[in-house]
N, C-alpha and C. Protein backbone atom coordinates (compact mmCIF):
# COMPACT_ATOMS: atom_id res chain seq x y z
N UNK A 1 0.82 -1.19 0.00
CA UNK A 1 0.00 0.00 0.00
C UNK A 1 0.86 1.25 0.00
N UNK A 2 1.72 1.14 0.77
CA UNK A 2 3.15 2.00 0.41
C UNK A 2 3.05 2.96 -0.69
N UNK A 3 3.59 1.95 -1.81
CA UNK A 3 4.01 2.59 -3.21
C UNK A 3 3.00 2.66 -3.40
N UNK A 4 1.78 2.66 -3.58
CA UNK A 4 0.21 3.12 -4.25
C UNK A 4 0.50 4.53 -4.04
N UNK A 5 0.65 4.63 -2.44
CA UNK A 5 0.78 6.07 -1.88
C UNK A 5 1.29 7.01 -2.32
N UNK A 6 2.88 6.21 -2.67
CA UNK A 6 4.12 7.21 -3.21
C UNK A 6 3.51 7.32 -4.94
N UNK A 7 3.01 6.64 -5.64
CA UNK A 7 2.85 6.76 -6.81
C UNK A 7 1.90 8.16 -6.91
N UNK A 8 0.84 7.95 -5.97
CA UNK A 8 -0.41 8.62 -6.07
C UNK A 8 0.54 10.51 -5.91
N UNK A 9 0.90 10.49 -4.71
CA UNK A 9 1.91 11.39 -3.84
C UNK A 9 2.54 12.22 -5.55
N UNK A 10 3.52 11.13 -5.85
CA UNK A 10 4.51 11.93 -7.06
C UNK A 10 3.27 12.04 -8.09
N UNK A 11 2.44 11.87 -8.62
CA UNK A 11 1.58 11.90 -9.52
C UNK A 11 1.17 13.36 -9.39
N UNK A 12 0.74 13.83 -8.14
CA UNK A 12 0.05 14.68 -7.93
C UNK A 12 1.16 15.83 -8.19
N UNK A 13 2.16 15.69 -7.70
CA UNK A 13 3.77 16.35 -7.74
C UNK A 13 3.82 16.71 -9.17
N UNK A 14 3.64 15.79 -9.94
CA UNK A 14 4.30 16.01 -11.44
C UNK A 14 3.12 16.61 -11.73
N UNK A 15 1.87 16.76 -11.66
CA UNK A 15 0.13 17.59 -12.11
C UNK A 15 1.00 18.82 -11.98
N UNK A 16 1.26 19.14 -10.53
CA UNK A 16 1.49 20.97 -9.59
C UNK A 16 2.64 21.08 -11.16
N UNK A 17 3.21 20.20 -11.01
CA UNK A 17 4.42 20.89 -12.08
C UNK A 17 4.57 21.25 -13.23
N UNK A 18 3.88 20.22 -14.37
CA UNK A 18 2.92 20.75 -15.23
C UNK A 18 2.05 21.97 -15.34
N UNK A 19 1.32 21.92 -14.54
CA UNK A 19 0.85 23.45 -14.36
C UNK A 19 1.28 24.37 -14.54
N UNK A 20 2.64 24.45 -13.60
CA UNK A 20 3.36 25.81 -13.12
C UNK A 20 3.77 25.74 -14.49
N UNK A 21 4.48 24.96 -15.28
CA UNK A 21 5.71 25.32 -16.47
C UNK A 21 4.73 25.32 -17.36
N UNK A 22 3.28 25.05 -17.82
CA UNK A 22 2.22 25.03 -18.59
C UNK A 22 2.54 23.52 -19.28
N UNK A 23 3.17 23.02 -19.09
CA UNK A 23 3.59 21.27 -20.21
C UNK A 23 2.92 20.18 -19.77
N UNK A 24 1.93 20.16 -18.37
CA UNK A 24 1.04 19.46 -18.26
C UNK A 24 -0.14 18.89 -18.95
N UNK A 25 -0.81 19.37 -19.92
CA UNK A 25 -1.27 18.85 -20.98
C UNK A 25 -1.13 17.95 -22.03
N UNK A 26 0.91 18.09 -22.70
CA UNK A 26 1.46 17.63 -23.24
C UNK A 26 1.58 16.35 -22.60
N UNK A 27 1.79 16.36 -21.38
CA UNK A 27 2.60 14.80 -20.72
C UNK A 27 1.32 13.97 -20.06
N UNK A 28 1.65 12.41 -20.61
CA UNK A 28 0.71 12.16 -19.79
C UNK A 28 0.92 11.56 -18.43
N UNK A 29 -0.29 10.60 -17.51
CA UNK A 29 0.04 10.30 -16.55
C UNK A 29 1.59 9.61 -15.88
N UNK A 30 1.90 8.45 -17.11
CA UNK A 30 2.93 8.62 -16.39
C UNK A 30 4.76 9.20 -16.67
N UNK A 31 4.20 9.96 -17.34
CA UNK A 31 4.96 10.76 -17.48
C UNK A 31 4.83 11.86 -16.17
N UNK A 32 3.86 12.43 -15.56
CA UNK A 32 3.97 13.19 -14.51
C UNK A 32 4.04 12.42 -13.37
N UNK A 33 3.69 10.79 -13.68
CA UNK A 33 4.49 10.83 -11.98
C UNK A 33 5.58 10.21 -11.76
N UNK A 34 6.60 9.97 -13.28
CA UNK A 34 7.81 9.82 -13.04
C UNK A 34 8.16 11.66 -12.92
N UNK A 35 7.76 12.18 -13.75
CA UNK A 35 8.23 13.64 -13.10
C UNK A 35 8.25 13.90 -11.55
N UNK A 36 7.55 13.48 -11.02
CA UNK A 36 7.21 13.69 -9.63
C UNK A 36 7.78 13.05 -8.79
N UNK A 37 8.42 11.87 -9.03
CA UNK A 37 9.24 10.96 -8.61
C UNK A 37 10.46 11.59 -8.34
N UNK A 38 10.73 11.67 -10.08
CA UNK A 38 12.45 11.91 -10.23
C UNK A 38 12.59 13.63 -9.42
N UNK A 39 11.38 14.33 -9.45
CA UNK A 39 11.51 15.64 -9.30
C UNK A 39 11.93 15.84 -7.47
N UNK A 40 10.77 14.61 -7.18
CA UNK A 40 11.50 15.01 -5.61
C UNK A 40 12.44 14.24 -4.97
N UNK A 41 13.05 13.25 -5.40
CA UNK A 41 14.26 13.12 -5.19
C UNK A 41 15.57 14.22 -5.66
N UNK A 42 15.35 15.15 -6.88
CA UNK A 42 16.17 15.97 -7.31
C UNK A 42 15.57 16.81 -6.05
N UNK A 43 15.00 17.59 -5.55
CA UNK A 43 13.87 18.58 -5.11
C UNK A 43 15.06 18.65 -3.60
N UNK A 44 14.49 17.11 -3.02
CA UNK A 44 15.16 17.01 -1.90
C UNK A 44 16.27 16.93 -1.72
N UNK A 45 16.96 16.59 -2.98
CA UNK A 45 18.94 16.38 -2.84
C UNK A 45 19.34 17.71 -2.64
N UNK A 46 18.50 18.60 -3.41
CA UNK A 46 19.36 19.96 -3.44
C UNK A 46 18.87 21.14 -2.70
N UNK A 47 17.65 20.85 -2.45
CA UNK A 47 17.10 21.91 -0.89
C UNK A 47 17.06 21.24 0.20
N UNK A 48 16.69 20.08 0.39
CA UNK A 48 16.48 19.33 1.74
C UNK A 48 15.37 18.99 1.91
N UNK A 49 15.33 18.41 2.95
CA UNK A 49 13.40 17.51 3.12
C UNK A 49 13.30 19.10 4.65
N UNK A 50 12.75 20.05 3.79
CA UNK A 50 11.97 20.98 4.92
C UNK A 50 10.42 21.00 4.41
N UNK A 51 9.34 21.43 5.05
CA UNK A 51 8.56 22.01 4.74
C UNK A 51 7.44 20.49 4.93
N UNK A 52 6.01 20.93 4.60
CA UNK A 52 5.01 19.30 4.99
C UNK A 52 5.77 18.37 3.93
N UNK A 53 5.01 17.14 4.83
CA UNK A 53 5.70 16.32 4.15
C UNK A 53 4.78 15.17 4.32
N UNK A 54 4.68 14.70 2.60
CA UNK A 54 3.68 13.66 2.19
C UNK A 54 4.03 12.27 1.87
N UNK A 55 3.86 11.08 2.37
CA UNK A 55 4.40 9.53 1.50
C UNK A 55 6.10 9.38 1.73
N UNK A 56 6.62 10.58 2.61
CA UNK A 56 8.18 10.26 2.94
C UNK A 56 8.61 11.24 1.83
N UNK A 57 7.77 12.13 1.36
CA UNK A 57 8.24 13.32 0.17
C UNK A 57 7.93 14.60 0.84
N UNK A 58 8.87 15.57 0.82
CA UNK A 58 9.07 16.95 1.53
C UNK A 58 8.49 17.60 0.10
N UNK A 59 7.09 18.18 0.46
CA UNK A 59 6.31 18.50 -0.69
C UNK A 59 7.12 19.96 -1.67
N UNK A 60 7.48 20.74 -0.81
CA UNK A 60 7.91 21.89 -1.25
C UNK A 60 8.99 21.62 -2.15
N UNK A 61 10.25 21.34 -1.41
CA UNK A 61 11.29 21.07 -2.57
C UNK A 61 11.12 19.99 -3.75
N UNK A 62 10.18 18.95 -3.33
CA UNK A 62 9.48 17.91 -4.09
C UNK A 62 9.05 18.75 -5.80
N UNK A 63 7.99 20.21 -5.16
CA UNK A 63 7.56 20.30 -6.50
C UNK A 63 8.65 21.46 -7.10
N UNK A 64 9.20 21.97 -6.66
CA UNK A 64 10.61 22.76 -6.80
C UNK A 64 11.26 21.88 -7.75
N UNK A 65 12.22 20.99 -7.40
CA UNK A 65 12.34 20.09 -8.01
C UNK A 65 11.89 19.30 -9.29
N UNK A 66 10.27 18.73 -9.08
CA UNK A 66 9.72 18.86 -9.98
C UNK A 66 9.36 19.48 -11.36
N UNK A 67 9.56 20.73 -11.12
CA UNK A 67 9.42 21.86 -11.91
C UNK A 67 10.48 22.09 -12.59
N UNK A 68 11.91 21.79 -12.15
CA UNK A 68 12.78 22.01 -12.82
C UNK A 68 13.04 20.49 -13.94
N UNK A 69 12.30 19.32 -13.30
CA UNK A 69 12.51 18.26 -14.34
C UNK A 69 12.07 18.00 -15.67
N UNK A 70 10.84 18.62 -15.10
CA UNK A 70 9.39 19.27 -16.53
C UNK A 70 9.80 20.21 -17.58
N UNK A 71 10.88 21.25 -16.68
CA UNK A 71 11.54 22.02 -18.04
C UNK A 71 12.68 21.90 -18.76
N UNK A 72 13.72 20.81 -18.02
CA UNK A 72 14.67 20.51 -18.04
C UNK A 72 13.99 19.40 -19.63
N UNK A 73 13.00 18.38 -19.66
CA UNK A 73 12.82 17.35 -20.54
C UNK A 73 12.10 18.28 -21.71
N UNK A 74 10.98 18.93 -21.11
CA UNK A 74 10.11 19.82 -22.12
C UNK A 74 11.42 20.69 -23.34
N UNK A 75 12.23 21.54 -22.76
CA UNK A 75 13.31 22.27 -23.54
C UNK A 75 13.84 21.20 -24.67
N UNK A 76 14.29 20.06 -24.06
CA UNK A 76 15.17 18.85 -24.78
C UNK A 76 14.53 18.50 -25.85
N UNK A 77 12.50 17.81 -25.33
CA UNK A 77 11.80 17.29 -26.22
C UNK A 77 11.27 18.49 -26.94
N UNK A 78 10.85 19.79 -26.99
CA UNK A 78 10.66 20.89 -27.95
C UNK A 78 11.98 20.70 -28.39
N UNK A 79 12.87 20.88 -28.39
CA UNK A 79 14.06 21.52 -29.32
C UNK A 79 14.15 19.79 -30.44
N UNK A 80 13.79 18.60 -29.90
CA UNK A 80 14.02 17.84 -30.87
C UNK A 80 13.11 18.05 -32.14
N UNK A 81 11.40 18.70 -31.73
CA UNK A 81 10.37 18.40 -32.15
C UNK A 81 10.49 19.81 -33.47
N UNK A 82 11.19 20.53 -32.66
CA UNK A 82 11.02 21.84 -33.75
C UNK A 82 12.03 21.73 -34.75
């Protein structure tokens, strides 16, 4: 039941992030919740686990993080596409 949690948890992570960078439309599910995954492990390596904290994920740097993974792939996959 764990990982249901954590899946559900980063899913929701990679939605917030999408949003913010607008590329949420483009990607689908699991594409945002490996975003959300990979985002808060990046999120937390490089700010820290402060702030609430959801499924063993420190939400803040989680979607911080997040956000930078969404633009980091979006830039890569636009620049192949154009």
């Amino acid at each position: 039941m764990g990982w249901i949690w954590t899946l559900i948890v980063g899913a929701i992570i990679g939605v917030i992030a999408g949003a913010i960078t607008n590329r949420g439309g483009s990607m689908g599910w699991i594409a945002n919740i490996l975003a959300g995954l990979v985002g808060s492990a990046i999120g937390q390596g490089l700010f820290g686990s402060w702030g609430p904290s959801l499924a063993g994920m420190a939400l803040v740097p989680s979607i911080i993080g997040a956000v930078i993974v969404v633009a980091v792939v979006s830039f890569f996959v636009g620049r192949n596409n154009a």
